[in-house]
N, C-alpha and C. Protein backbone atom coordinates (compact mmCIF):
# COMPACT_ATOMS: atom_id res chain seq x y z
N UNK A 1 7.59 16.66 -80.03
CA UNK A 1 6.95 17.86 -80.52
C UNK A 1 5.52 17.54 -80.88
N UNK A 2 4.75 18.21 -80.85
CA UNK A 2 3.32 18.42 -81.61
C UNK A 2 3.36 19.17 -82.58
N UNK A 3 1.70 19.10 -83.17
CA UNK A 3 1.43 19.04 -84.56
C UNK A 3 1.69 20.46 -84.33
N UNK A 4 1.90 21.59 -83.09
CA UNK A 4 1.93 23.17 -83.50
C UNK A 4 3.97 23.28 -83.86
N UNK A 5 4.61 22.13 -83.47
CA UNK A 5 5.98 22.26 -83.24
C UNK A 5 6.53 23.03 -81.79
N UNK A 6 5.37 22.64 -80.89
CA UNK A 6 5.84 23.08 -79.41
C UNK A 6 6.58 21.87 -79.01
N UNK A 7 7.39 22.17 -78.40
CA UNK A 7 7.88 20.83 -77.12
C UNK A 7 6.75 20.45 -75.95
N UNK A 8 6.81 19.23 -76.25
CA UNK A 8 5.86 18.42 -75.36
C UNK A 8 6.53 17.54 -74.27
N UNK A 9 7.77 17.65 -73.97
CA UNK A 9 8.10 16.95 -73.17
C UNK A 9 9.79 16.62 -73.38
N UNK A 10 10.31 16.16 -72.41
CA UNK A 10 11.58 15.86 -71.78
C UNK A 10 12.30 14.81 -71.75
N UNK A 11 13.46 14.65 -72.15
CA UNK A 11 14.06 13.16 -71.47
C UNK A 11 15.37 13.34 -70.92
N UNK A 12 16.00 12.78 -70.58
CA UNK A 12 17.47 12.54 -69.91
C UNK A 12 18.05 13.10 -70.79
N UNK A 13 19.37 13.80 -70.91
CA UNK A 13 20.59 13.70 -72.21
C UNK A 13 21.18 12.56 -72.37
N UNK A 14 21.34 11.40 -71.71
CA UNK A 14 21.86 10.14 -72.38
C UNK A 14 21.20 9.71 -72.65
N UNK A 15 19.56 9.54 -72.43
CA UNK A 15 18.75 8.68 -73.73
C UNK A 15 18.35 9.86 -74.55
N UNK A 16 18.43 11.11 -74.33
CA UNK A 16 18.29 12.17 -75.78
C UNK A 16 19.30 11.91 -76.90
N UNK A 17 20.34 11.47 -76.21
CA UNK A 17 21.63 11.02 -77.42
C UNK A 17 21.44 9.76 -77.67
N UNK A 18 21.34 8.96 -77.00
CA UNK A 18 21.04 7.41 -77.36
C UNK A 18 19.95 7.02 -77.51
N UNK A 19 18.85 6.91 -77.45
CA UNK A 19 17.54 6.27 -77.61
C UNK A 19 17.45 6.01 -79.14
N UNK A 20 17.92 7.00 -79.72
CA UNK A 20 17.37 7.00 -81.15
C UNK A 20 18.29 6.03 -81.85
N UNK A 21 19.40 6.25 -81.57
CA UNK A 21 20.86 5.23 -82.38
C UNK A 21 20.34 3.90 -81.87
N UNK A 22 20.05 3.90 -80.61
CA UNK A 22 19.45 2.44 -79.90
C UNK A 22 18.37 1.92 -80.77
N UNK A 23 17.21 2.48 -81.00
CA UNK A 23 16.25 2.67 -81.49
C UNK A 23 16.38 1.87 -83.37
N UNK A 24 17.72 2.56 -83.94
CA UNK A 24 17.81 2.42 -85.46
C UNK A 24 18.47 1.30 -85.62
N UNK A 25 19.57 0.71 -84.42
CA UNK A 25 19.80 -0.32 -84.49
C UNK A 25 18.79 -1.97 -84.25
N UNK A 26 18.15 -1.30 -83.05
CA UNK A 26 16.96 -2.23 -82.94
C UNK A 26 16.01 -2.45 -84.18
N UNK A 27 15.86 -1.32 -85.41
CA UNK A 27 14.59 -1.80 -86.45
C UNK A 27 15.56 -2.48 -87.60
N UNK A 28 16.86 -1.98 -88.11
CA UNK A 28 17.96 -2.66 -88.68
C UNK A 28 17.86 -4.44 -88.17
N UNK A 29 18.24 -4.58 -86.70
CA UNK A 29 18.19 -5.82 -86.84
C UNK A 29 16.57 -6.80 -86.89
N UNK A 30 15.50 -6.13 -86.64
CA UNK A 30 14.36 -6.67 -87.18
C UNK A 30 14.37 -6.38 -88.15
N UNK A 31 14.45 -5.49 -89.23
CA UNK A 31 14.65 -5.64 -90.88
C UNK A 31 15.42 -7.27 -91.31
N UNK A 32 16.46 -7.41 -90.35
CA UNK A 32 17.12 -8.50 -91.17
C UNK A 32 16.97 -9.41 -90.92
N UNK A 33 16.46 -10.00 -89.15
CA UNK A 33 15.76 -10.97 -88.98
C UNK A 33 14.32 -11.49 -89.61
N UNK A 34 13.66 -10.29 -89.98
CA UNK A 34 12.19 -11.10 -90.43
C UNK A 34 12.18 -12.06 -91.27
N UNK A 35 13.11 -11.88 -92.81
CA UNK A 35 13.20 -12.66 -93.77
C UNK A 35 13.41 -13.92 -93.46
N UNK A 36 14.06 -14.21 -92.39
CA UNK A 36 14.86 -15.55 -92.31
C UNK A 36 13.62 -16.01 -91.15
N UNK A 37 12.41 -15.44 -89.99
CA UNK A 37 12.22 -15.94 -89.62
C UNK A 37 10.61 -16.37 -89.96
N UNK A 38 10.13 -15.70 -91.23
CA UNK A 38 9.69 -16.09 -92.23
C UNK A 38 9.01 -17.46 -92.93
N UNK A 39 8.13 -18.20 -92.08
CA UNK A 39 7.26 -18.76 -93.20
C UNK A 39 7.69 -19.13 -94.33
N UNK A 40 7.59 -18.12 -95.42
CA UNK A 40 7.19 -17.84 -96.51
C UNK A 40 8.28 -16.87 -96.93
N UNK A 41 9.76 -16.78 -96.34
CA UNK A 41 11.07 -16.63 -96.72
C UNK A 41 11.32 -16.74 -97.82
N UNK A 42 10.66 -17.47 -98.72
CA UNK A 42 11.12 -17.86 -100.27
C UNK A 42 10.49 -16.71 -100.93
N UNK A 43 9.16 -16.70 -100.91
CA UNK A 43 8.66 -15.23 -101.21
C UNK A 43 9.64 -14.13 -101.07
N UNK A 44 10.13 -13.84 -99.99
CA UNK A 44 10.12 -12.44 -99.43
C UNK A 44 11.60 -12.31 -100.25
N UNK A 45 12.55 -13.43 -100.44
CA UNK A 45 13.66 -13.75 -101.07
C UNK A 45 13.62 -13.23 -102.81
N UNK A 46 12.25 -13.20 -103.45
CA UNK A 46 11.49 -12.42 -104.61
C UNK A 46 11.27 -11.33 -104.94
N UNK A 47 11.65 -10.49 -103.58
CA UNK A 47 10.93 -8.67 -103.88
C UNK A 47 12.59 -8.60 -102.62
N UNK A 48 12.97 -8.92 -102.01
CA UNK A 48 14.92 -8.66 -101.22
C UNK A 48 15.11 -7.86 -101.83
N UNK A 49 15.28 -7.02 -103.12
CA UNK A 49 16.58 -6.14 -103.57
C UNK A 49 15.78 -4.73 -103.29
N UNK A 50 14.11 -5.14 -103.39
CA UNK A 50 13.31 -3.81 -103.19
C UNK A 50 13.44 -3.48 -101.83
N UNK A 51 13.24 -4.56 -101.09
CA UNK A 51 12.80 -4.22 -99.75
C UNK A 51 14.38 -4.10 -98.70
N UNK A 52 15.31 -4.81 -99.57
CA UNK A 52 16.56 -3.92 -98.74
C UNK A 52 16.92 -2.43 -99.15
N UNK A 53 16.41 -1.91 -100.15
CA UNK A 53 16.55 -0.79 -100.50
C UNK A 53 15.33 0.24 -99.39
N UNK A 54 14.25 -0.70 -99.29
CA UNK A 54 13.25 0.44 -98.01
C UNK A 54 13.38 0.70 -96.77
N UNK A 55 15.04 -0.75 -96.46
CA UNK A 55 15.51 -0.81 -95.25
C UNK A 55 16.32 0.65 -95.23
N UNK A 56 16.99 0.47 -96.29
CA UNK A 56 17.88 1.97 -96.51
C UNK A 56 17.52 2.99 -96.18
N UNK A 57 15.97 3.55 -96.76
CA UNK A 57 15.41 4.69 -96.99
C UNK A 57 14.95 4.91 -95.44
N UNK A 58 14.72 3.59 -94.87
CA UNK A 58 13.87 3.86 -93.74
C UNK A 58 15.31 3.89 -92.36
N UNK A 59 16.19 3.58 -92.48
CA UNK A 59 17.35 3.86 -91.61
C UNK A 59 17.87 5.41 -91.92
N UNK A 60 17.69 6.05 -92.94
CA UNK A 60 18.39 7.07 -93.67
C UNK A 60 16.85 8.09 -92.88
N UNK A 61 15.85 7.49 -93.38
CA UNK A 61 14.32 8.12 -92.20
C UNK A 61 14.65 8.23 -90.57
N UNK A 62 14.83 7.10 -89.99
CA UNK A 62 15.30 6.96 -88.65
C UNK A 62 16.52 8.00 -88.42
N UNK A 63 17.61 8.12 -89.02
CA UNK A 63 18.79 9.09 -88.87
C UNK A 63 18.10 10.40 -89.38
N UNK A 64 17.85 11.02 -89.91
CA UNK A 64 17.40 11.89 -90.22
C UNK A 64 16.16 12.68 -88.84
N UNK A 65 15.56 11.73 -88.62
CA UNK A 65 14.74 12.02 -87.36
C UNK A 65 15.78 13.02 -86.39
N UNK A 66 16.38 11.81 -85.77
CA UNK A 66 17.92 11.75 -84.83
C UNK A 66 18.48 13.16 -85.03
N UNK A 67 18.72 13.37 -86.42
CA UNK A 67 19.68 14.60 -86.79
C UNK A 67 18.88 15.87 -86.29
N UNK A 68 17.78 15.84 -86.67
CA UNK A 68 16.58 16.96 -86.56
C UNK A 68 16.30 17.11 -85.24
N UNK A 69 16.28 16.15 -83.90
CA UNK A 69 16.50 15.92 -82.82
C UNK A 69 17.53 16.63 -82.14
N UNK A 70 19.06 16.31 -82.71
CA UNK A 70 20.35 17.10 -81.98
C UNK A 70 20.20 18.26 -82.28
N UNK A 71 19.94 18.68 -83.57
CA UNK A 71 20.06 20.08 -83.73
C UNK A 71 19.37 20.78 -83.35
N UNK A 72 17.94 20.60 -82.75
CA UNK A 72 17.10 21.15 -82.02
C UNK A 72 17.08 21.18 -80.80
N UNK A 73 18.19 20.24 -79.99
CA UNK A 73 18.17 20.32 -78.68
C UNK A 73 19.95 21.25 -78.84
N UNK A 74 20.54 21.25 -79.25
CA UNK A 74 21.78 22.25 -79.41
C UNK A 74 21.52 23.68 -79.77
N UNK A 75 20.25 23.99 -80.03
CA UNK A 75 19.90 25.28 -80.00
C UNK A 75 19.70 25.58 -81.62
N UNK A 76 19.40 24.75 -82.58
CA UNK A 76 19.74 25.43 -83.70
C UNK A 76 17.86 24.88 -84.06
N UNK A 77 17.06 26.55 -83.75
CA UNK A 77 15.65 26.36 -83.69
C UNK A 77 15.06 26.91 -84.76
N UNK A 78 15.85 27.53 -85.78
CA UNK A 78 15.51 28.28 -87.16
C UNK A 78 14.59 27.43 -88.02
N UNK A 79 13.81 26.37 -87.66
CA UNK A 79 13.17 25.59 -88.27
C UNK A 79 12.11 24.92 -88.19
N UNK A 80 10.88 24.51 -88.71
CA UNK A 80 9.93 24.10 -87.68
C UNK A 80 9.95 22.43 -88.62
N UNK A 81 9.94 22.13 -87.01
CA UNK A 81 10.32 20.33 -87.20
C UNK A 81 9.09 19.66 -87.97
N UNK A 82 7.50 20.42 -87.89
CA UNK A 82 7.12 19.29 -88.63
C UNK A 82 7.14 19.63 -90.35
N UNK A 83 7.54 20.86 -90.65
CA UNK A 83 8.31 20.78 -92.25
C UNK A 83 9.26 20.69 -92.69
N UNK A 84 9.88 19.90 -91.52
CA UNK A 84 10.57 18.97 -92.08
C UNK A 84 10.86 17.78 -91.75
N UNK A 85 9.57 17.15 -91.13
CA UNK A 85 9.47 15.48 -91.29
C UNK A 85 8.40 15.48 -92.18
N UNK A 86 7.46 16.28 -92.67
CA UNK A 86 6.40 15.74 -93.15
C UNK A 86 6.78 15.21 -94.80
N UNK A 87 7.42 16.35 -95.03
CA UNK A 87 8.01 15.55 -96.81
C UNK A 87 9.16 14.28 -96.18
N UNK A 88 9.83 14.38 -95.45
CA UNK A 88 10.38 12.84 -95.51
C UNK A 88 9.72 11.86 -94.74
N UNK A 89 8.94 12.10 -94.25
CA UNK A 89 7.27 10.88 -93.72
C UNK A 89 6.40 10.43 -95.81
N UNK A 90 6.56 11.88 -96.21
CA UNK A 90 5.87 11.62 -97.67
C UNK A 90 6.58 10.65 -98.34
N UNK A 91 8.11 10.45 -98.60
CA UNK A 91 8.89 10.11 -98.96
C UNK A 91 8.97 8.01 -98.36
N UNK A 92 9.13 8.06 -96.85
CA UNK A 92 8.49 7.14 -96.52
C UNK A 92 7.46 6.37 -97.41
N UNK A 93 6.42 6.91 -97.26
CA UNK A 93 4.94 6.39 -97.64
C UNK A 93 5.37 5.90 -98.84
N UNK A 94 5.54 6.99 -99.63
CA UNK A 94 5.91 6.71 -101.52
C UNK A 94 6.69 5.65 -101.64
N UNK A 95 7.90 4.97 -100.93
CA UNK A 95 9.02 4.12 -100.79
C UNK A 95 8.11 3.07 -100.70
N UNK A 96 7.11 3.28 -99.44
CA UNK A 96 6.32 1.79 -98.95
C UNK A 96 5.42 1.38 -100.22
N UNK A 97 5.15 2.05 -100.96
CA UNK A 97 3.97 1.82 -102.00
C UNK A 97 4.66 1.55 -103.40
N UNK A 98 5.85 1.77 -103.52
CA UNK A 98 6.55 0.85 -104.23
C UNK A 98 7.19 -0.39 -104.15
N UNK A 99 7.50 -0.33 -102.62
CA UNK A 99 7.75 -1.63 -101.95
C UNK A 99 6.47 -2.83 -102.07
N UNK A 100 5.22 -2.36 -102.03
CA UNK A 100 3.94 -3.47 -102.34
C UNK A 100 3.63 -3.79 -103.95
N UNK A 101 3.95 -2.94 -104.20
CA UNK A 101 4.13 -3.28 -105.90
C UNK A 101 5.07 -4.61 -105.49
N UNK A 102 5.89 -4.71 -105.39
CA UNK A 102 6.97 -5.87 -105.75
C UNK A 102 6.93 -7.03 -104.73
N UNK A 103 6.17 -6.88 -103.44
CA UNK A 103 5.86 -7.84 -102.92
C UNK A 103 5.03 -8.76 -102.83
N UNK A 104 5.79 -9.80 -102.26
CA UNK A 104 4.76 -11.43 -102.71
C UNK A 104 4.11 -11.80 -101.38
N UNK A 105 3.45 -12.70 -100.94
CA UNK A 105 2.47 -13.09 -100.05
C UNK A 105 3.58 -13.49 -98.78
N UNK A 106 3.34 -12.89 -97.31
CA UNK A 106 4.14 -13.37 -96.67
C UNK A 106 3.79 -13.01 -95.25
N UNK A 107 4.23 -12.93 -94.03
CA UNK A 107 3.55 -12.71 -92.65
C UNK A 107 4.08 -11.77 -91.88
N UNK A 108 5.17 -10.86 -92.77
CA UNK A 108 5.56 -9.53 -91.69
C UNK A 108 5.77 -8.24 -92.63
N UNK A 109 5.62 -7.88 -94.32
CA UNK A 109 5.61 -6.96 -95.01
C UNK A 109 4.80 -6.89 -95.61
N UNK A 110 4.28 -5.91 -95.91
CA UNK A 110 3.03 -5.32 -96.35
C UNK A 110 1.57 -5.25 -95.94
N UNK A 111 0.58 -5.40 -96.59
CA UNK A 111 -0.47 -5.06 -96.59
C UNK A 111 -1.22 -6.69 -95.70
N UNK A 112 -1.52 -7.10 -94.41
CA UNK A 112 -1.58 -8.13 -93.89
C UNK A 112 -2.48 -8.41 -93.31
N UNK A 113 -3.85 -8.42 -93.85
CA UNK A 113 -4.89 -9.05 -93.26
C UNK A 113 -4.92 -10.40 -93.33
N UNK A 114 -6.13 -10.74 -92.55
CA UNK A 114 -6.17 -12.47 -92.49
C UNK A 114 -6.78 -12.69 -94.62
N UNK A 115 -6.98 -12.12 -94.86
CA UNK A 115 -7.70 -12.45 -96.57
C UNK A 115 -5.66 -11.93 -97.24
N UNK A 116 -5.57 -11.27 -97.31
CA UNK A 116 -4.30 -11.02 -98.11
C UNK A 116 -3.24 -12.20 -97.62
N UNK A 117 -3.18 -12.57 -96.81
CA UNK A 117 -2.34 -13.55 -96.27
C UNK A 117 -2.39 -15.26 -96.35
N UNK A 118 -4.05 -14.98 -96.86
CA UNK A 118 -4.40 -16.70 -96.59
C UNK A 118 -4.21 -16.93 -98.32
N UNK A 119 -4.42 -15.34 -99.54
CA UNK A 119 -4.63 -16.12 -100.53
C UNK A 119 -3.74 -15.23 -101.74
N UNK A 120 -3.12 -15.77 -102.58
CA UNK A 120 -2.31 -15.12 -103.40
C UNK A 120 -3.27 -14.08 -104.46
N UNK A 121 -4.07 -14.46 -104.81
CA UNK A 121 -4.74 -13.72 -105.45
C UNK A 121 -5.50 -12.14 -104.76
N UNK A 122 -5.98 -12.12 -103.49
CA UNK A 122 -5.92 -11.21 -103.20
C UNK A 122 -4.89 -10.11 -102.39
N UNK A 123 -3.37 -11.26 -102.04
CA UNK A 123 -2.29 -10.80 -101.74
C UNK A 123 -2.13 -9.66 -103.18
N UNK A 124 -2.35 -10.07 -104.03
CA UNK A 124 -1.73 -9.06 -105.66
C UNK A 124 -2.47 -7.91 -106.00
N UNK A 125 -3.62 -8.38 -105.54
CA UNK A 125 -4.35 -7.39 -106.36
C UNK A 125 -4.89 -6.04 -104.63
N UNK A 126 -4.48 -6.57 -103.48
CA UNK A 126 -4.45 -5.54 -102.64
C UNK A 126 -3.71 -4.69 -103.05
N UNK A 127 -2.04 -5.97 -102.95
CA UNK A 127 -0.87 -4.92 -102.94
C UNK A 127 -0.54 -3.75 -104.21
N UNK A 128 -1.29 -4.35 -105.38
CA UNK A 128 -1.26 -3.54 -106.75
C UNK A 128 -2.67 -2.21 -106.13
N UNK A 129 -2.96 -2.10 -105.67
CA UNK A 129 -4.30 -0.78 -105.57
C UNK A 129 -3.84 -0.17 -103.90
N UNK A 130 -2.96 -0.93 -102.89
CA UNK A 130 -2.40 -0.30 -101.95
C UNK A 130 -1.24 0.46 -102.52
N UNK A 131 -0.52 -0.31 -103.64
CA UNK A 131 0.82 0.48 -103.94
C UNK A 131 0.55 1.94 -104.67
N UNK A 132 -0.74 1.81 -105.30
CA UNK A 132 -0.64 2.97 -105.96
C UNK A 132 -1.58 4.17 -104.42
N UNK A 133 -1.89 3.40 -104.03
CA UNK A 133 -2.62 4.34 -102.73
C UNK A 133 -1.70 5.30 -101.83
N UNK A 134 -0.89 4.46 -101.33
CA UNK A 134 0.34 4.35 -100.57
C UNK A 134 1.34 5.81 -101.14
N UNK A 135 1.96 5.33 -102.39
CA UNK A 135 2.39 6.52 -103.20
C UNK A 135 1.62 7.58 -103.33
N UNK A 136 0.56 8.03 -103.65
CA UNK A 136 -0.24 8.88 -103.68
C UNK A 136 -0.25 9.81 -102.10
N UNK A 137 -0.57 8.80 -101.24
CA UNK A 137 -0.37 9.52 -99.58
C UNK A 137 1.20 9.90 -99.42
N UNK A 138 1.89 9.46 -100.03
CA UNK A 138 3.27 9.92 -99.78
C UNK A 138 3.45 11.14 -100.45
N UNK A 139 2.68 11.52 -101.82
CA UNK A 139 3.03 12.52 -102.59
C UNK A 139 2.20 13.55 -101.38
N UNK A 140 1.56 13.27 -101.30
CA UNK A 140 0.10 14.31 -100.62
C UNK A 140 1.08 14.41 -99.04
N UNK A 141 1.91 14.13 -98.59
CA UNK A 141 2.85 13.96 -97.12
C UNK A 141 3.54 14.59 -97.58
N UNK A 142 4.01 15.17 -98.55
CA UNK A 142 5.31 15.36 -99.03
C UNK A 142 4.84 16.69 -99.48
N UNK A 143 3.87 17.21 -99.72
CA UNK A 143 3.74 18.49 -100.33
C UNK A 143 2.79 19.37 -99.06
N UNK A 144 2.50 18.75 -98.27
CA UNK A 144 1.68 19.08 -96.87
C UNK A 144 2.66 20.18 -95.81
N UNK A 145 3.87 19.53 -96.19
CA UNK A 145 5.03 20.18 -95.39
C UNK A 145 5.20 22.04 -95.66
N UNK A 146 4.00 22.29 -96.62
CA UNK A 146 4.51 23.51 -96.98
C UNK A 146 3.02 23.90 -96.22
N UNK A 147 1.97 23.36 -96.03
CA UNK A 147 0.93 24.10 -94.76
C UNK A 147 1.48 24.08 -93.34
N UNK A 148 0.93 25.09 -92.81
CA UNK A 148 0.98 25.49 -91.36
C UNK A 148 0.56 23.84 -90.69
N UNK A 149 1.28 23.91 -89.04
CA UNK A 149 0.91 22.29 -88.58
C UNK A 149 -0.54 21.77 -88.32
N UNK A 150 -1.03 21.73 -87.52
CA UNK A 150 -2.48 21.03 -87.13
C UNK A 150 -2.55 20.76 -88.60
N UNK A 151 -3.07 21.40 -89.53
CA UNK A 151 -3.66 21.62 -91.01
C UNK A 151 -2.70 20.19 -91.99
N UNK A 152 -1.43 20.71 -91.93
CA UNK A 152 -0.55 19.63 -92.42
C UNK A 152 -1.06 18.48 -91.97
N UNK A 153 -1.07 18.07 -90.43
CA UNK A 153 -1.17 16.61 -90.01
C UNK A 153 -2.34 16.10 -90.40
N UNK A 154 -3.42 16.64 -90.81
CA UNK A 154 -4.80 16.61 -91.08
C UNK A 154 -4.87 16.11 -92.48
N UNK A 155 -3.73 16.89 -93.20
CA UNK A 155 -4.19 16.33 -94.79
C UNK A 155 -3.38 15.44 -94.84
N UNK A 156 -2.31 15.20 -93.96
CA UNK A 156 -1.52 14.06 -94.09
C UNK A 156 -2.14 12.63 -93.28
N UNK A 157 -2.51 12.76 -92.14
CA UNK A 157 -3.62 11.64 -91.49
C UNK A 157 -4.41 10.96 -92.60
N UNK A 158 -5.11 12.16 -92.68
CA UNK A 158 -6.36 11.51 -93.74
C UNK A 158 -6.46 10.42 -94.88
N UNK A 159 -5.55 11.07 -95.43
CA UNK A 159 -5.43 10.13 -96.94
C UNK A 159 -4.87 8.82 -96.34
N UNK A 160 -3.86 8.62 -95.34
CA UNK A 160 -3.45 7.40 -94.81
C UNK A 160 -4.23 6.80 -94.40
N UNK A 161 -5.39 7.14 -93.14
CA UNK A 161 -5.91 6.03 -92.81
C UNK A 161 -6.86 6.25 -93.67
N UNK A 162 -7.35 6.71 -94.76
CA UNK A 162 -8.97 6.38 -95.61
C UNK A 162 -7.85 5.30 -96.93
N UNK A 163 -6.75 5.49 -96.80
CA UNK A 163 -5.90 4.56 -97.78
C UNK A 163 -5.76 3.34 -96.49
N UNK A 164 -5.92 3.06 -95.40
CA UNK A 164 -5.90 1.65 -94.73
C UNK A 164 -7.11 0.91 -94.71
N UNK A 165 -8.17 1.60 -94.37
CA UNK A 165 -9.00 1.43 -94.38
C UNK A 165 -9.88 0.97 -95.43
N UNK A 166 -9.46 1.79 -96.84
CA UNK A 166 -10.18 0.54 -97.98
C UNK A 166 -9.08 -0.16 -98.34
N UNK A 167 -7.95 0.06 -98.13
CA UNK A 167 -7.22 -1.80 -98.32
C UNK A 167 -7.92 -2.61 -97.57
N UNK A 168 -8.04 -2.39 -96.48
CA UNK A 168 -9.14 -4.09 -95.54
C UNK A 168 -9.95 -4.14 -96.03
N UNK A 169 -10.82 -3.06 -96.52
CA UNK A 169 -12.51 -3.38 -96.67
C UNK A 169 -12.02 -3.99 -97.90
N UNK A 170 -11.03 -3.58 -99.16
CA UNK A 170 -10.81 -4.35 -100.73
C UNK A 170 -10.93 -5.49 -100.35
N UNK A 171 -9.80 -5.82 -99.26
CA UNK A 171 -8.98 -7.36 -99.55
C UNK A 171 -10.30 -8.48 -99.03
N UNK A 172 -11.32 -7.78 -98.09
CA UNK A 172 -11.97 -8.90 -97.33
C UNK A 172 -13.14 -9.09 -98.44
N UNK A 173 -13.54 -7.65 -99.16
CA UNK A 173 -14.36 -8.29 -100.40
C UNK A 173 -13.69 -8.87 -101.64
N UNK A 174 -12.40 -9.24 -102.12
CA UNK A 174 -11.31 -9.48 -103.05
C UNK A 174 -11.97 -11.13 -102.26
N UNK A 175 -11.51 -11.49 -101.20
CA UNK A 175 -11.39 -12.85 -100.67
C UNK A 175 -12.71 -13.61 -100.54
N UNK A 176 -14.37 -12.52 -100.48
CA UNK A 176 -15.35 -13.27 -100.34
C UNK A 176 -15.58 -13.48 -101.64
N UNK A 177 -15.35 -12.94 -102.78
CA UNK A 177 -15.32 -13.16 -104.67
C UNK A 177 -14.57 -14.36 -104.64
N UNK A 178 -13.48 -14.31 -104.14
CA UNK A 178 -12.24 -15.29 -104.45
C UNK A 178 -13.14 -16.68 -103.49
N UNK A 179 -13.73 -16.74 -102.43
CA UNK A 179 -14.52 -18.26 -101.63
C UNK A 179 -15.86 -18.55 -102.51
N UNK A 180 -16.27 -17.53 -103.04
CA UNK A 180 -17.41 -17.18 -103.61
C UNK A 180 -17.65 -18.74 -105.13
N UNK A 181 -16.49 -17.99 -105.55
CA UNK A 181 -15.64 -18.68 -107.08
C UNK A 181 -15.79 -19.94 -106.78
């Protein structure tokens, strides 16, 4: 679908039914492989109870997609699909930005530039000013769902990438203070 909630396109009915289950199983088992293949596993073993809980939210995200999928190809069109991914895309975001609150320095979650990655100190203090960023774009995703589309995706885009965009620019000036020192 697009941002008007037209159909943009087609697929088979056996990968319309399967792609997505295929799909949730494939990020499930990279959720559970990363930890272990992990570097810095001991870390990530520090913030586990948060981040199996975002595995949750984000499989319960993935199914939810899926669901919104069948019922729209079974005829049940009383609804326009992007209000109702955009509050659980908000919901997403908000999950991820509590998830960086609690995470420690590592090479496949969170906030991962070459400066957040090489040094603990600006690993913390990204992830503490991404987490509250992060949440904020999730609240602002989450209440977007009640504007018309183009307009929605617009206020929802925005705040995300101007929230990616000064996490890099933070972390790379966080790290020239931190070589500086």
């Amino acid at each position: 679908m697009g941002v008007n909630d037209e159909v943009n396109g087609f697929i088979s009915r056996f990968w319309g039914a399967f792609l997505m289950p295929a799909d949730v199983a494939r990020h499930a088992g990279l959720f559970l492989l990363i930890p272990s293949v992990d570097p810095m596993k001991a870390n990530i073993a520090k913030f586990r109870g948060v981040f199996n809980g975002f595995i949750a939210v984000m499989m319960i995200f993935l199914f939810y997609i899926y669901f919104l999928t069948m019922l729209w190809n079974l005829g049940v069109q009383s609804f326009k699909m992007s209000a109702a991914l955009l509050p659980a895309t908000g919901l997403i975001l908000f999950f991820a930005g509590l998830m960086m609150r609690h995470a420690k320095r590592n090479f496949f979650i969170g906030i991962r530039t070459p400066w957040t990655v090489s040094n603990d100190r600006v690993w913390d203090q990204t992830h503490r000013v991404g987490s509250v960023l992060f949440m904020i774009s999730g609240l602002l995703a989450f209440a977007v769902g009640f504007f018309p589309g183009p307009i929605a995706f617009l206020l929802m885009f925005f705040p995300i990438a101007g929230s990616s965009t000064i996490l890099v620019m933070y972390s790379y000036i966080l790290y020239q203070q931190e070589t500086k020192a």
